[in-house]
Protein backbone atom coordinates (compact mmCIF):
# COMPACT_ATOMS: atom_id res chain seq x y z
CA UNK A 1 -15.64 1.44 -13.85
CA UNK A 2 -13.56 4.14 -13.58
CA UNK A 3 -9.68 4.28 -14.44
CA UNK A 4 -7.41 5.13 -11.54
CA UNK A 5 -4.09 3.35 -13.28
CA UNK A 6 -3.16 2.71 -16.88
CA UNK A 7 -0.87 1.45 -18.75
CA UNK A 8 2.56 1.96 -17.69
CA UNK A 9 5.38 4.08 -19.38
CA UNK A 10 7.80 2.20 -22.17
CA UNK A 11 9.95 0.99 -20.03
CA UNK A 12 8.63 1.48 -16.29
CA UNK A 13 8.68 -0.89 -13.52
CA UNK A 14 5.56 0.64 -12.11
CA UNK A 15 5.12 -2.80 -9.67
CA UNK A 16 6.87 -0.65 -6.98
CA UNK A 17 3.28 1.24 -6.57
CA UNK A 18 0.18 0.82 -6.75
CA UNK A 19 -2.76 3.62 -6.14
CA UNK A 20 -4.04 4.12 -3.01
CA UNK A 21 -7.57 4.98 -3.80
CA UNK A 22 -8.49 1.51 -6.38
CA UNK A 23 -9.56 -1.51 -4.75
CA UNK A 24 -9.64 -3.84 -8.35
CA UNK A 25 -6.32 -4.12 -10.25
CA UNK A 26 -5.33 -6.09 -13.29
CA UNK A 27 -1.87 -6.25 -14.46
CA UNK A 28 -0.30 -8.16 -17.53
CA UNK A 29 3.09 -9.39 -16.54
CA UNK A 30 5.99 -11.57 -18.29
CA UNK A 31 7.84 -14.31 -16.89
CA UNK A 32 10.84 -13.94 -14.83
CA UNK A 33 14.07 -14.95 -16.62
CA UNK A 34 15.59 -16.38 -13.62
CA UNK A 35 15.24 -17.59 -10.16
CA UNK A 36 14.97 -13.94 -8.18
CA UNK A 37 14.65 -11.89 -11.19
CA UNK A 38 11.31 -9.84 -11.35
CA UNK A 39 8.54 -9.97 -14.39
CA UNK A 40 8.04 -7.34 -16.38
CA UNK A 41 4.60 -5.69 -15.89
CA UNK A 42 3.42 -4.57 -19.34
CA UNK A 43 -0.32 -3.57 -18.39
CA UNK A 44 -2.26 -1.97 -15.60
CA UNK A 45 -5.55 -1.07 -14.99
CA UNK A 46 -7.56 -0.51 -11.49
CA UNK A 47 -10.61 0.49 -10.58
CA UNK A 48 -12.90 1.54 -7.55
CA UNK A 49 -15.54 -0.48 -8.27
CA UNK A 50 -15.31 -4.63 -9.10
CA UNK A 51 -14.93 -6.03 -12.74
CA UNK A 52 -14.66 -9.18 -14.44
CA UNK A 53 -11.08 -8.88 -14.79
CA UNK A 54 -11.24 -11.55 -18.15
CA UNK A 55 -13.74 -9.99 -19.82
CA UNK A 56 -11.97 -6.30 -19.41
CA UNK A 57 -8.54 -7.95 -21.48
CA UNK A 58 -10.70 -8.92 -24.36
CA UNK A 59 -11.80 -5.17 -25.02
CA UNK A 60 -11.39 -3.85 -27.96
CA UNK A 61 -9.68 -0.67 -25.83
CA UNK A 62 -7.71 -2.73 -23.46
CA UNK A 63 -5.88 -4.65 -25.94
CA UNK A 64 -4.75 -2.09 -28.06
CA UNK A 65 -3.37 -0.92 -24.81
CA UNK A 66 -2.00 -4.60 -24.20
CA UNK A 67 -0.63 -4.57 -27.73
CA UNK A 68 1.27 -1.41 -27.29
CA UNK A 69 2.63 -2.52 -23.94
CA UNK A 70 3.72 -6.22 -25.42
CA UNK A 71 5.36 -4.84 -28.43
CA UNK A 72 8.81 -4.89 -29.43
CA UNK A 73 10.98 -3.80 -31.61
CA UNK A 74 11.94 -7.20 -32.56
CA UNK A 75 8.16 -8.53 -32.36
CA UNK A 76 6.93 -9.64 -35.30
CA UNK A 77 2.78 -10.03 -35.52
CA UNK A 78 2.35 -13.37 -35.31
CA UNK A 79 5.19 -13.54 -32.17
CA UNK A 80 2.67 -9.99 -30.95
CA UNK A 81 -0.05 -12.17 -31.90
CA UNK A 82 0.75 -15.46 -29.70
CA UNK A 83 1.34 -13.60 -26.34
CA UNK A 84 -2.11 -11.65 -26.58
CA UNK A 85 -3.66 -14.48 -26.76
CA UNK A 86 -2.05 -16.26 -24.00
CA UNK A 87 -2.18 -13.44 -21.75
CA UNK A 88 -6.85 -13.93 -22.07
CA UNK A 89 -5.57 -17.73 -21.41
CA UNK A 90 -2.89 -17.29 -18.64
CA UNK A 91 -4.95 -15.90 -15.03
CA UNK A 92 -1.25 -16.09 -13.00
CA UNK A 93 -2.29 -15.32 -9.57
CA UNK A 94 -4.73 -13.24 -7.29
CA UNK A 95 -3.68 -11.53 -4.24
CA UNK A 96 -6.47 -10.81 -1.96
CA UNK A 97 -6.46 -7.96 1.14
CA UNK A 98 -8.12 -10.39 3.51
CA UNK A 99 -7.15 -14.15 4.01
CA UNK A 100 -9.58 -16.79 2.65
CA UNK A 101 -9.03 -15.16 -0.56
CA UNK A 102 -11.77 -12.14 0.84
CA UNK A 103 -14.82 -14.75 1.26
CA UNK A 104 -15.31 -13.63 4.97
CA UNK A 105 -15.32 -9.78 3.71
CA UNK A 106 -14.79 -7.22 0.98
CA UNK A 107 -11.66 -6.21 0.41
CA UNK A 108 -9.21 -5.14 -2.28
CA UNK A 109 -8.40 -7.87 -5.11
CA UNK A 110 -5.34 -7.11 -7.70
CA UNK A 111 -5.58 -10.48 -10.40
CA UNK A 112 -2.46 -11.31 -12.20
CA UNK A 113 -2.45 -12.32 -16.25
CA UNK A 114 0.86 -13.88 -17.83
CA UNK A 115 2.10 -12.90 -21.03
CA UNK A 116 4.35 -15.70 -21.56
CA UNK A 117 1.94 -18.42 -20.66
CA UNK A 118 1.45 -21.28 -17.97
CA UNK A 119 3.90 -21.28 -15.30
CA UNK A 120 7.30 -23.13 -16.01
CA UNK A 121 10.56 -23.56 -13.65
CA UNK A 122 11.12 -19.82 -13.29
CA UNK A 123 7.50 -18.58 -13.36
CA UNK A 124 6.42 -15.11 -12.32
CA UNK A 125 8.34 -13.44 -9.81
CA UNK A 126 6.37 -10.42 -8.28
CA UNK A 127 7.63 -7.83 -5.95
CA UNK A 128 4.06 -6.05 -4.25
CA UNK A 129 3.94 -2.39 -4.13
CA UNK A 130 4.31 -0.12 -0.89
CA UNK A 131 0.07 -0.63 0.11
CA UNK A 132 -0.03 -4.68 -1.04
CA UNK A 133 3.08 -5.03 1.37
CA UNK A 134 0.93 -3.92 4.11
CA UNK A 135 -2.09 -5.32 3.20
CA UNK A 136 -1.67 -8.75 1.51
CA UNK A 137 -3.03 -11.91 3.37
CA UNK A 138 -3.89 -14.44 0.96
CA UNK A 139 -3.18 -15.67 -2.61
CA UNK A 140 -5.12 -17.93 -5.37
CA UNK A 141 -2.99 -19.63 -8.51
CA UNK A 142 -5.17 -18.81 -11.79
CA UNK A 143 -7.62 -21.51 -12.71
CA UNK A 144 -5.12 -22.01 -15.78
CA UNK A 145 -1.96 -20.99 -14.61
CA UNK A 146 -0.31 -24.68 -14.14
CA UNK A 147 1.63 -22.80 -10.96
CA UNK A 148 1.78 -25.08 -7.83
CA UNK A 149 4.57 -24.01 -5.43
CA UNK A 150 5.00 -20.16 -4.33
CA UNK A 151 7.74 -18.87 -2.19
CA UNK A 152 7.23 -16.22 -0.32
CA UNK A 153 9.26 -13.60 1.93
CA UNK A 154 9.06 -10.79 4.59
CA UNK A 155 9.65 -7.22 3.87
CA UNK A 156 12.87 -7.45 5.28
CA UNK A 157 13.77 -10.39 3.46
CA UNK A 158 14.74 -12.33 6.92
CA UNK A 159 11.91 -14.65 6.25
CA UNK A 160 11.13 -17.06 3.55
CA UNK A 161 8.53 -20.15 3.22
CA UNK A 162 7.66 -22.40 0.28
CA UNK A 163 4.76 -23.52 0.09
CA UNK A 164 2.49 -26.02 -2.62
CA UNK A 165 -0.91 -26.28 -3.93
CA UNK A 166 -3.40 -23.56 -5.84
CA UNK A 167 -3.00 -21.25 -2.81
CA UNK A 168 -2.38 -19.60 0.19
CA UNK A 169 -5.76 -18.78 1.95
CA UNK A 170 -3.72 -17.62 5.44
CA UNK A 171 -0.40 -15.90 5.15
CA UNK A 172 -0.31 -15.36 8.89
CA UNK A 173 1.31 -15.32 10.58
CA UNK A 174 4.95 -14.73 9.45
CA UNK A 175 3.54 -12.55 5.72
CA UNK A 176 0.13 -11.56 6.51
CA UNK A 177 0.55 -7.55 5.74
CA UNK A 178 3.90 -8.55 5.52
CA UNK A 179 4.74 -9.81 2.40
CA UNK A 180 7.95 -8.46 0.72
CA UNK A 181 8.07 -10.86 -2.55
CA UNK A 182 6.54 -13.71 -4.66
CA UNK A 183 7.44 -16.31 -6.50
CA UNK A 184 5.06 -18.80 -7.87
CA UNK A 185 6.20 -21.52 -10.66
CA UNK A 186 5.32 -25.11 -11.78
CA UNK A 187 7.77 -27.64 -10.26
């Protein structure tokens, strides 16, 4: 596959945007710290054509890259160490372009890997960029991701819904190309 996105500058937010022309994403992101607060993205890579989104985090390539992005300057390696490995552990979330998680369809996929681990009371907060905003209408918790309630709301924000279980295969019709935020967390 070829790269359209990579890994974000020290210190970016790059969630905001996402490219146009990639249909496959895979992002790295940390937990929220509190109710509304947004995770970190420390990773991004997309794609035009479909790949195992797993196997591309163990590469020898894409973890240096994951390393780099995960560091900090009070890391140590083991501490490094710990949330590379639970990042190829931790499959978050995946939003898909078309509902029923794109089984009726092709569409554009972007999956979702945590770097802090399973979801807890906060979880992962994610804010879509300008294209997933339009274009998001359904959503699947990570096989391992121990998330089971997601709140969602409008672009404007005049909306919200919770909802529970592994996913949202319909986000019509209040979100469906109309999602403005996520939340998804273990309760």
């Amino acid at each position: 596959p070829s790269i359209i996105a990579a890994m974000p500058a020290q210190g970016a937010n790059p969630s905001t945007e996402a490219p146009v022309v990639a249909e496959y994403c895979v992002s790295v992101i940390g937990k929220a710290t509190g109710s509304s607060q947004v995770s970190p993205e420390h990773y991004r890579y997309c794609s035009d054509k479909p790949f195992d989104t797993y196997a591309h985090l163990k590469a020898p390539a894409a973890l240096a890259r994951l390393r780099n992005g995960l560091w900090t300057s009070n890391s140590t390696q083991a501490q490094l160490e710990g949330r590379v490995k639970a990042v190829s552990a931790t499959h978050i979330f995946t939003v898909y372009q078309h509902d029923q998680y794109n089984s009726n369809r092709s569409g554009a996929t972007w999956s979702y890997y945590g770097s802090d681990g399973p979801c807890d009371q906060y979880g992962y907060y994610w804010t879509p960029s300008t294209w997933w905003k339009h274009n998001a209408s359904s959503l699947r918790a990570g096989y391992t991701s121990k998330c089971n309630k997601w709140r969602l709301k409008n672009r404007g924000g005049t909306k919200w819904k919770e909802f529970s279980g592994s996913g949202v295969p319909n986000l019509t019709p209040d979100y469906n190309d109309n999602l403005g935020s996520l939340q998804v967390w273990r309760r």
